[in-house]
Protein backbone atom coordinates (compact mmCIF):
# COMPACT_ATOMS: atom_id res chain seq x y z
CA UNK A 1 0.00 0.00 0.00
CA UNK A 2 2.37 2.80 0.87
CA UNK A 3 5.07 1.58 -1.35
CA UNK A 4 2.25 2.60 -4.21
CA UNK A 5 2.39 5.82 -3.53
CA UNK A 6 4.70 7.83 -5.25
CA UNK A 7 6.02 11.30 -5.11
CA UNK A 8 6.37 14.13 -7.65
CA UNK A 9 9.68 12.42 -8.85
CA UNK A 10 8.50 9.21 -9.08
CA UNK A 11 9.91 7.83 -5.54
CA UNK A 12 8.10 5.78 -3.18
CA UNK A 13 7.97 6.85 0.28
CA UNK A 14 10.68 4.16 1.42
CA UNK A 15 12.73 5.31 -1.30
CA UNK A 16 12.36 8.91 -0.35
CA UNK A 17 13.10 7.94 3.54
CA UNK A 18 15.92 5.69 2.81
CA UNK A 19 17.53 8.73 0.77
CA UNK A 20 16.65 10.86 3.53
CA UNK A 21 18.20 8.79 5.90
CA UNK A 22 21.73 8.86 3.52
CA UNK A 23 21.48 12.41 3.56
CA UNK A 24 21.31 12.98 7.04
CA UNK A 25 24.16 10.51 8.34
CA UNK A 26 26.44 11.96 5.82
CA UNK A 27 25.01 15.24 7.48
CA UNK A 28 25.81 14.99 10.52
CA UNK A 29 29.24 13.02 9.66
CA UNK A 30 30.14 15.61 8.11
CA UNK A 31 29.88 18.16 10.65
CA UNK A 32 31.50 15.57 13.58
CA UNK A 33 34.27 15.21 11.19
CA UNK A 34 34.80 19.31 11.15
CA UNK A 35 34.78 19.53 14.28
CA UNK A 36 37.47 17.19 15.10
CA UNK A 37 39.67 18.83 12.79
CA UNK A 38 39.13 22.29 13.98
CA UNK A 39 40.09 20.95 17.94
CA UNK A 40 42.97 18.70 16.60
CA UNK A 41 44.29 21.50 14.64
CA UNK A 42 44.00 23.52 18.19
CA UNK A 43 45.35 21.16 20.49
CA UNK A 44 47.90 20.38 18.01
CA UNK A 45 49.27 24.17 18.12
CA UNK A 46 49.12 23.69 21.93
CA UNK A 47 51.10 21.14 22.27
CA UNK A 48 53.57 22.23 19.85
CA UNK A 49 53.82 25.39 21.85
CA UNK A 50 53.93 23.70 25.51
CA UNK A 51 57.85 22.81 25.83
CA UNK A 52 58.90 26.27 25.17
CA UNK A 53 56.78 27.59 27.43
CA UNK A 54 57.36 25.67 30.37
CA UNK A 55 60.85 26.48 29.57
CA UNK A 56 60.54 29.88 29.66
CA UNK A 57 58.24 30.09 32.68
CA UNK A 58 61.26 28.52 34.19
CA UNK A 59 63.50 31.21 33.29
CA UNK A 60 61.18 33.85 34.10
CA UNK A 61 60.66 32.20 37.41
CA UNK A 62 64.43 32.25 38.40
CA UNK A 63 65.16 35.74 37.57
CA UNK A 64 62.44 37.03 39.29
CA UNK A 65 63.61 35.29 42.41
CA UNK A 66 67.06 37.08 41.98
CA UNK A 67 65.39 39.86 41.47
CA UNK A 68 63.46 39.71 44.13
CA UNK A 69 66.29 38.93 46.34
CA UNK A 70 67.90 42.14 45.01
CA UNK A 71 65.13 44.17 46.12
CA UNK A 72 64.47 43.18 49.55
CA UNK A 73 68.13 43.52 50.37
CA UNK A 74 68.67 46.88 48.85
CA UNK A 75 65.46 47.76 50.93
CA UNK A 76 67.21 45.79 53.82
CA UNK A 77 70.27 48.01 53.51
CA UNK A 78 68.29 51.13 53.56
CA UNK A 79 66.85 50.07 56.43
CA UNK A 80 70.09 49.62 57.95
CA UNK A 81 69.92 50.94 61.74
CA UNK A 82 66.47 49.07 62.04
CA UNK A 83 66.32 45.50 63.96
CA UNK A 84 63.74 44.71 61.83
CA UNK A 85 65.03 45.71 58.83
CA UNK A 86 64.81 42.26 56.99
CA UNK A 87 61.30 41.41 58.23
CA UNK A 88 60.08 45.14 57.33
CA UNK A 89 62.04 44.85 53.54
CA UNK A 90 60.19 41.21 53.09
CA UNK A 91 56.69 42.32 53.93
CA UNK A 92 57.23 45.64 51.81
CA UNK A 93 58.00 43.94 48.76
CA UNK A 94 55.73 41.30 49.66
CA UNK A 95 52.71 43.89 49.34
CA UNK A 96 54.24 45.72 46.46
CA UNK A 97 54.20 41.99 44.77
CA UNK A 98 50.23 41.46 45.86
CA UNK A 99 49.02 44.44 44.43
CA UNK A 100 50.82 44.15 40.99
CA UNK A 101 49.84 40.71 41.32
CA UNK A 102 46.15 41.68 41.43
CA UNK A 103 46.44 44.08 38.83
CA UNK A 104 47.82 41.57 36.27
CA UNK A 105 45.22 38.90 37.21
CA UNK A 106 42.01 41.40 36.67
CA UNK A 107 43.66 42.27 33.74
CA UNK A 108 44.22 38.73 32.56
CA UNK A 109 41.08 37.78 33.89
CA UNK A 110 39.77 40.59 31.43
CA UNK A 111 41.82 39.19 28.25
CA UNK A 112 40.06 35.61 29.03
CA UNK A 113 36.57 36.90 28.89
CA UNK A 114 36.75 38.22 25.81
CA UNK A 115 38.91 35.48 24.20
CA UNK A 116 36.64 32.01 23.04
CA UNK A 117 37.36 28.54 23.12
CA UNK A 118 34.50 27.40 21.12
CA UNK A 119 35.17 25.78 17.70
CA UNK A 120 33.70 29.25 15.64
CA UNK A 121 33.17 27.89 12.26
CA UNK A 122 31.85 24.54 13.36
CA UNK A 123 29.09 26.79 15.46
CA UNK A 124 28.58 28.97 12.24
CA UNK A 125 28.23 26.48 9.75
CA UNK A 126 25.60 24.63 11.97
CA UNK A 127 23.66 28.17 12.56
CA UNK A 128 23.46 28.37 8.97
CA UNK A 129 22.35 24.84 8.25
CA UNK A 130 19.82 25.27 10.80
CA UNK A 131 18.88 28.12 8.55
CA UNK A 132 18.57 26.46 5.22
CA UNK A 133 17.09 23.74 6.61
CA UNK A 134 14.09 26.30 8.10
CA UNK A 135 13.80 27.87 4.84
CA UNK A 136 13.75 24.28 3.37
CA UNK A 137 10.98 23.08 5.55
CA UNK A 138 9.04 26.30 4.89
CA UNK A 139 9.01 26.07 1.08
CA UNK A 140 8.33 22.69 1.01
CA UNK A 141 5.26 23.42 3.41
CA UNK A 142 4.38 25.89 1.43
C-alpha cells in the first residue's frame, strides 16, 4: 500500500526515507568530522607550543627570584639601623608583589573573557544549516 504511492519524482515513500536517511548521516558526519579537525588542529598548536613555554616560565621564574632577592636587600640596607630591617624589607616587597599581582590577574582575567574557546566555524556552519534547513521546511510546506 504505501510503497504505491509515489512522489512528484516518481519515488516511493521508502525510497524517499531511505535517501533521507543517507542524507542525514552523511550530514551529521560531516559536521563531527569538522569539528574534530578544527580541535585537533587547536590542540595540536598547543602542544607544539607547551615545551617552550614551560621552559621559559622557568627562566622567568628564576630571575624574578634574583630579582626579588635584590630588592628586599637593597630595601634591607636602607633600612640599615632598624632590627627589623629584613622582616620590614620582606613584607614591603611582599605587598608591592600582591598588588601588581592583582592588577595583572584582573587584567588577565579581562583578556580571558573576551577570548573564546569554542570551535567558531563549526558553530557557524551549523547556525546556517539550521537556517537552510528552516527555509527548506518552509518552502516545502508551502
Amino acid at each position: 500500500m504505501i510503497n504505491d504511492v509515489h512522489t512528484a519524482t516518481g519515488k516511493t515513500i521508502p525510497d524517499v526515507l531511505h535517501d533521507f536517511k543517507n542524507e542525514f548521516s552523511t550530514f551529521v558526519a560531516t559536521r563531527v568530522q569538522m569539528l574534530q579537525e578544527e580541535l585537533k588542529q587547536n590542540s595540536t598548536t598547543f602542544k607544539a607550543a607547551l615545551p617552550s613555554l614551560v621552559i621559559g616560565v622557568l627562566f622567568l621564574l628564576t630571575a624574578w627570584f634574583a630579582l626579588t632577592g635584590g630588592i628586599i636587600a637593597a630595601v634591607a640596607i636602607a633600612l640599615a639601623g632598624n632590627p627589623w630591617a629584613v622582616p620590614i624589607a620582606f613584607g614591603a616587597v611582599a605587598v608591592l608583589y600582591g598588588i601588581i599581582g592583582l592588577i595583572v590577574a584582573m587584567m588577565g582575567k579581562k583578556a580571558l573573557s573576551k577570548a573564546s574557546l569554542k570551535p567558531e566555524k563549526t558553530l557557524r556552519v551549523l547556525q546556517d544549516d539550521k537556517v537552510f534547513l528552516q527555509t527548506e521546511t518552509t518552502r516545502l510546506s508551502a
